[in-house]
Protein backbone atom coordinates (compact mmCIF):
# COMPACT_ATOMS: atom_id res chain seq x y z
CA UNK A 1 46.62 -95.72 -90.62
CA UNK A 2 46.21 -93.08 -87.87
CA UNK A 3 49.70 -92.55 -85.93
CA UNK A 4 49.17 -93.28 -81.86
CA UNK A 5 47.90 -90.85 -79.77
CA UNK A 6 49.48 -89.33 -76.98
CA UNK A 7 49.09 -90.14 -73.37
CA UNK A 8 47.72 -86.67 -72.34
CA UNK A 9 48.44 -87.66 -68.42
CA UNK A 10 51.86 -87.90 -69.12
CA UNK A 11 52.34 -84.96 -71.04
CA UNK A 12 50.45 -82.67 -68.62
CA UNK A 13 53.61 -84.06 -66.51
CA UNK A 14 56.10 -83.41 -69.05
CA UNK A 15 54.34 -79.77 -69.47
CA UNK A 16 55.12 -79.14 -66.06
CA UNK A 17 58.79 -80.61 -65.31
CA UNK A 18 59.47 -78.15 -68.76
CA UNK A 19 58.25 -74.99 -66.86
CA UNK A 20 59.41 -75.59 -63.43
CA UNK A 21 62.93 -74.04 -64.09
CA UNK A 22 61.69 -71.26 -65.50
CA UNK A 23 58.72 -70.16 -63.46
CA UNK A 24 58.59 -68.32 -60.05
CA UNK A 25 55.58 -70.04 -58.26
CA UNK A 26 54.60 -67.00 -55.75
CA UNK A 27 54.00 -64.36 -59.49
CA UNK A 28 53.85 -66.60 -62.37
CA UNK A 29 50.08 -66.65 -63.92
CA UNK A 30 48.82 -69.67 -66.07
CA UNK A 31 45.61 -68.80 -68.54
CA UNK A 32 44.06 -71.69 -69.88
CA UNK A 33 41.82 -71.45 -72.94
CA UNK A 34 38.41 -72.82 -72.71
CA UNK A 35 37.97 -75.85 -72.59
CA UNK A 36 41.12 -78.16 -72.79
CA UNK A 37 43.31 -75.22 -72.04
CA UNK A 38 41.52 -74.84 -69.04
CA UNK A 39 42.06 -78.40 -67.79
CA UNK A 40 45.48 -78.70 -68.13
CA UNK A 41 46.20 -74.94 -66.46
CA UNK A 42 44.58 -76.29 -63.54
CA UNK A 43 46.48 -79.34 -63.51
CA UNK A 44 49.75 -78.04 -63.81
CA UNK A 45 48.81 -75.29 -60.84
CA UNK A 46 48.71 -78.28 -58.75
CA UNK A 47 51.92 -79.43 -60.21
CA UNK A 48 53.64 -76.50 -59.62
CA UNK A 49 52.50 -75.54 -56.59
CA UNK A 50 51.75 -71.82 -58.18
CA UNK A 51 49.93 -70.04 -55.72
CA UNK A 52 48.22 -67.26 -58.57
CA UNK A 53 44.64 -68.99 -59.10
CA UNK A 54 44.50 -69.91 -63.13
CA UNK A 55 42.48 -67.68 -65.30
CA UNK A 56 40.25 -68.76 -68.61
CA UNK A 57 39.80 -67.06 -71.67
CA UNK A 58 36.90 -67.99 -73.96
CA UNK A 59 37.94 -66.59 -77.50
CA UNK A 60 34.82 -67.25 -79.33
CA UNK A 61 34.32 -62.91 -79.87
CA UNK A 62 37.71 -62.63 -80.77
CA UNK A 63 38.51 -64.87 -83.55
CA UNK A 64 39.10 -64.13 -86.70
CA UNK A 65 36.33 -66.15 -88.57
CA UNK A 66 33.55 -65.04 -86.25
CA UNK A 67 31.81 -63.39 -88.96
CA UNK A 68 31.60 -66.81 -90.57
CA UNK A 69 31.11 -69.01 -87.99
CA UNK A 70 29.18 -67.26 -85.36
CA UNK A 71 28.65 -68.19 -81.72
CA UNK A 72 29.77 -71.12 -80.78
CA UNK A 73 27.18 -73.00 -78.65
CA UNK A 74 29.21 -73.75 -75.98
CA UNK A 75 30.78 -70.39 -74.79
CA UNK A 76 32.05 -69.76 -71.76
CA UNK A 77 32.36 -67.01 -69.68
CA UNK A 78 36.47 -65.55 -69.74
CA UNK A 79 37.89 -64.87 -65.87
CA UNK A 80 40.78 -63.53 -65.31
CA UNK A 81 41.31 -63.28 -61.01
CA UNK A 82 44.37 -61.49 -60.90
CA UNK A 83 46.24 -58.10 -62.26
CA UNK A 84 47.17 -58.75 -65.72
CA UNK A 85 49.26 -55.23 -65.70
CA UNK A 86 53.27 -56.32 -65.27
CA UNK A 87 52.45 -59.84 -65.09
CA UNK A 88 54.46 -62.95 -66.25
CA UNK A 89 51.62 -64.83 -67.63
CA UNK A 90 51.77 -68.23 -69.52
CA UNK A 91 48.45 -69.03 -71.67
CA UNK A 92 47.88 -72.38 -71.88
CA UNK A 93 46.06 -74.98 -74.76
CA UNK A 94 45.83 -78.56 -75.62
CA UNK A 95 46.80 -78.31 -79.41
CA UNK A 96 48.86 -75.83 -81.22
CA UNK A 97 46.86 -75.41 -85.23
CA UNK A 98 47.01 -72.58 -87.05
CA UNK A 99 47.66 -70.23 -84.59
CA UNK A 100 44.52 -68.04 -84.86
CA UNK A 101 43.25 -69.06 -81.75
CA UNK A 102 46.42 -68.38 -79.80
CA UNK A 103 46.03 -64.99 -81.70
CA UNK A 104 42.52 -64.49 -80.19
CA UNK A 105 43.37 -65.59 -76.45
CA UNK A 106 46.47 -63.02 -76.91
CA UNK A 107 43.80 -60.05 -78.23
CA UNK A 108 41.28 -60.87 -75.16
CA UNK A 109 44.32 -60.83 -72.58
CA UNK A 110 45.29 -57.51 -73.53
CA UNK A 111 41.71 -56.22 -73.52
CA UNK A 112 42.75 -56.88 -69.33
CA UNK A 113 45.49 -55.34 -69.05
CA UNK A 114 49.41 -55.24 -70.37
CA UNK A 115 51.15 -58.26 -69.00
CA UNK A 116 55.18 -57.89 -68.55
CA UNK A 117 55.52 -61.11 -70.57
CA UNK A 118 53.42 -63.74 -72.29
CA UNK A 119 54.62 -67.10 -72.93
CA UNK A 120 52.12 -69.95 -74.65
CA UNK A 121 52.64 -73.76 -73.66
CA UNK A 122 50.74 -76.62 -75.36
CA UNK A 123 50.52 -80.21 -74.62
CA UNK A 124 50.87 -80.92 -78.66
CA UNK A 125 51.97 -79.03 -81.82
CA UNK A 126 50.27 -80.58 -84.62
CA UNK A 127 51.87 -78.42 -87.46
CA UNK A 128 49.59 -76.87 -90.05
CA UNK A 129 50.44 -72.91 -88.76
CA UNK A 130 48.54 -69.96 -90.86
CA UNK A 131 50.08 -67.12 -88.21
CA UNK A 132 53.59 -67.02 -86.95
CA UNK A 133 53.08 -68.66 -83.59
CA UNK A 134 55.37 -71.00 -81.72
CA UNK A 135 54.81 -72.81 -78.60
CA UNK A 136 57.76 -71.93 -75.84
CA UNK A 137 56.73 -75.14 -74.05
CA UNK A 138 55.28 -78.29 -76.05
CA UNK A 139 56.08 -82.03 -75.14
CA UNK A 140 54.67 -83.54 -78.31
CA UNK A 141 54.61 -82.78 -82.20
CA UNK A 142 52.65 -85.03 -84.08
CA UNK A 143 51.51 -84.61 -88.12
CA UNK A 144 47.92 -85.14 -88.94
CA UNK A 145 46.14 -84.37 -91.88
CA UNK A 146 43.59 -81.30 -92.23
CA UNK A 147 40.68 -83.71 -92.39
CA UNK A 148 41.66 -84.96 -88.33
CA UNK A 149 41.18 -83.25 -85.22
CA UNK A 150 43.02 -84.11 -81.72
CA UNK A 151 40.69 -83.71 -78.75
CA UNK A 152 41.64 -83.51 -75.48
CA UNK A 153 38.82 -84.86 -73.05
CA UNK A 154 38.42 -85.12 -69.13
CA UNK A 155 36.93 -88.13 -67.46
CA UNK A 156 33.48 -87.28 -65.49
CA UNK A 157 32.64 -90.22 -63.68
CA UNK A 158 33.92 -93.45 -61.97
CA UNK A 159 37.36 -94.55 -62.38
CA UNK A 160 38.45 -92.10 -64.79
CA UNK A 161 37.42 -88.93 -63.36
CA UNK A 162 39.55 -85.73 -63.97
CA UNK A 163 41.39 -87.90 -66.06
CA UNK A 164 42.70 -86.32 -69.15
CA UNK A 165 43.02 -88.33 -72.76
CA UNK A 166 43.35 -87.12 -76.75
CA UNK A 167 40.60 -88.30 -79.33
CA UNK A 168 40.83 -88.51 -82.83
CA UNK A 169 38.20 -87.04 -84.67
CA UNK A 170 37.44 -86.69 -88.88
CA UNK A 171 35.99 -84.37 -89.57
């Protein structure tokens, strides 16, 4: 039996009342990583009322099994509109793994520049590290096997646009 999933909305919420305290909304820079990342780094700029445009970091050329998988066929383009140099920058992601793509989105970030600190929030933490990475902010941990997936979608149309929800999916 697969466990419940999430309410992504109300995480995304959680996410934010976590960082408020500890943010400074005229400097603080959110990166989200493509796609889900992305989402939820936009949404919590609104939240927060940060006034440093979100950046997004594709990390397909930077991870570590590129060799083996290749491209993947949705790739985005990375943009990063501000000075990464002496920044406090937070990178952003739906689900915490293994790690290795947290390791990527850190690699590309410093291919910008030398931020003054990076912290890494995540809507869940689903276990299963291969690196030594730890989320500083994360509203859920949940425990699925290697054979499941959590996907975080966004609603394109009618009543549920921009509306964020998790998926299951076996892989």
């Amino acid at each position: 039996m697969n466990p419940p999933l999430p309410d992504a909305e109300a995480l995304c919420t959680a996410l934010a009342e976590a960082l408020r305290p500890r943010i400074a909304p005229a400097t603080t820079a959110l990166v989200g990583i493509h796609t889900g990342g992305v989402w939820i780094a936009e949404r919590l700029q609104q939240l927060l009322g940060l006034h440093v445009t979100p950046g997004a970091i594709d990390v397909s050329f930077y991870r570590d099994d590129f060799s083996q998988r290749g491209l993947h066929a949705n790739a985005k383009r990375s943009h990063i509109p501000f000075d990464v140099d002496g920044a406090h920058i937070i990178i952003v992601d739906d689900v915490l793994y293994t790690g290795r793509t947290i390791r990527a989105a850190m690699n590309e970030l410093f291919d910008y520049g030398r931020p003054a600190k990076v912290e890494l929030a995540v809507l869940v933490d689903r276990g299963g590290r291969e690196l030594p990475i730890a989320a500083d902010y994360c509203p859920h941990t949940l425990t699925l096997p290697a054979a499941q997936t959590l996907a975080l979608e966004r609603g394109d149309g009618g009543g549920d646009e921009g509306v964020l929800a998790f998926r299951l999916i076996e892989k």
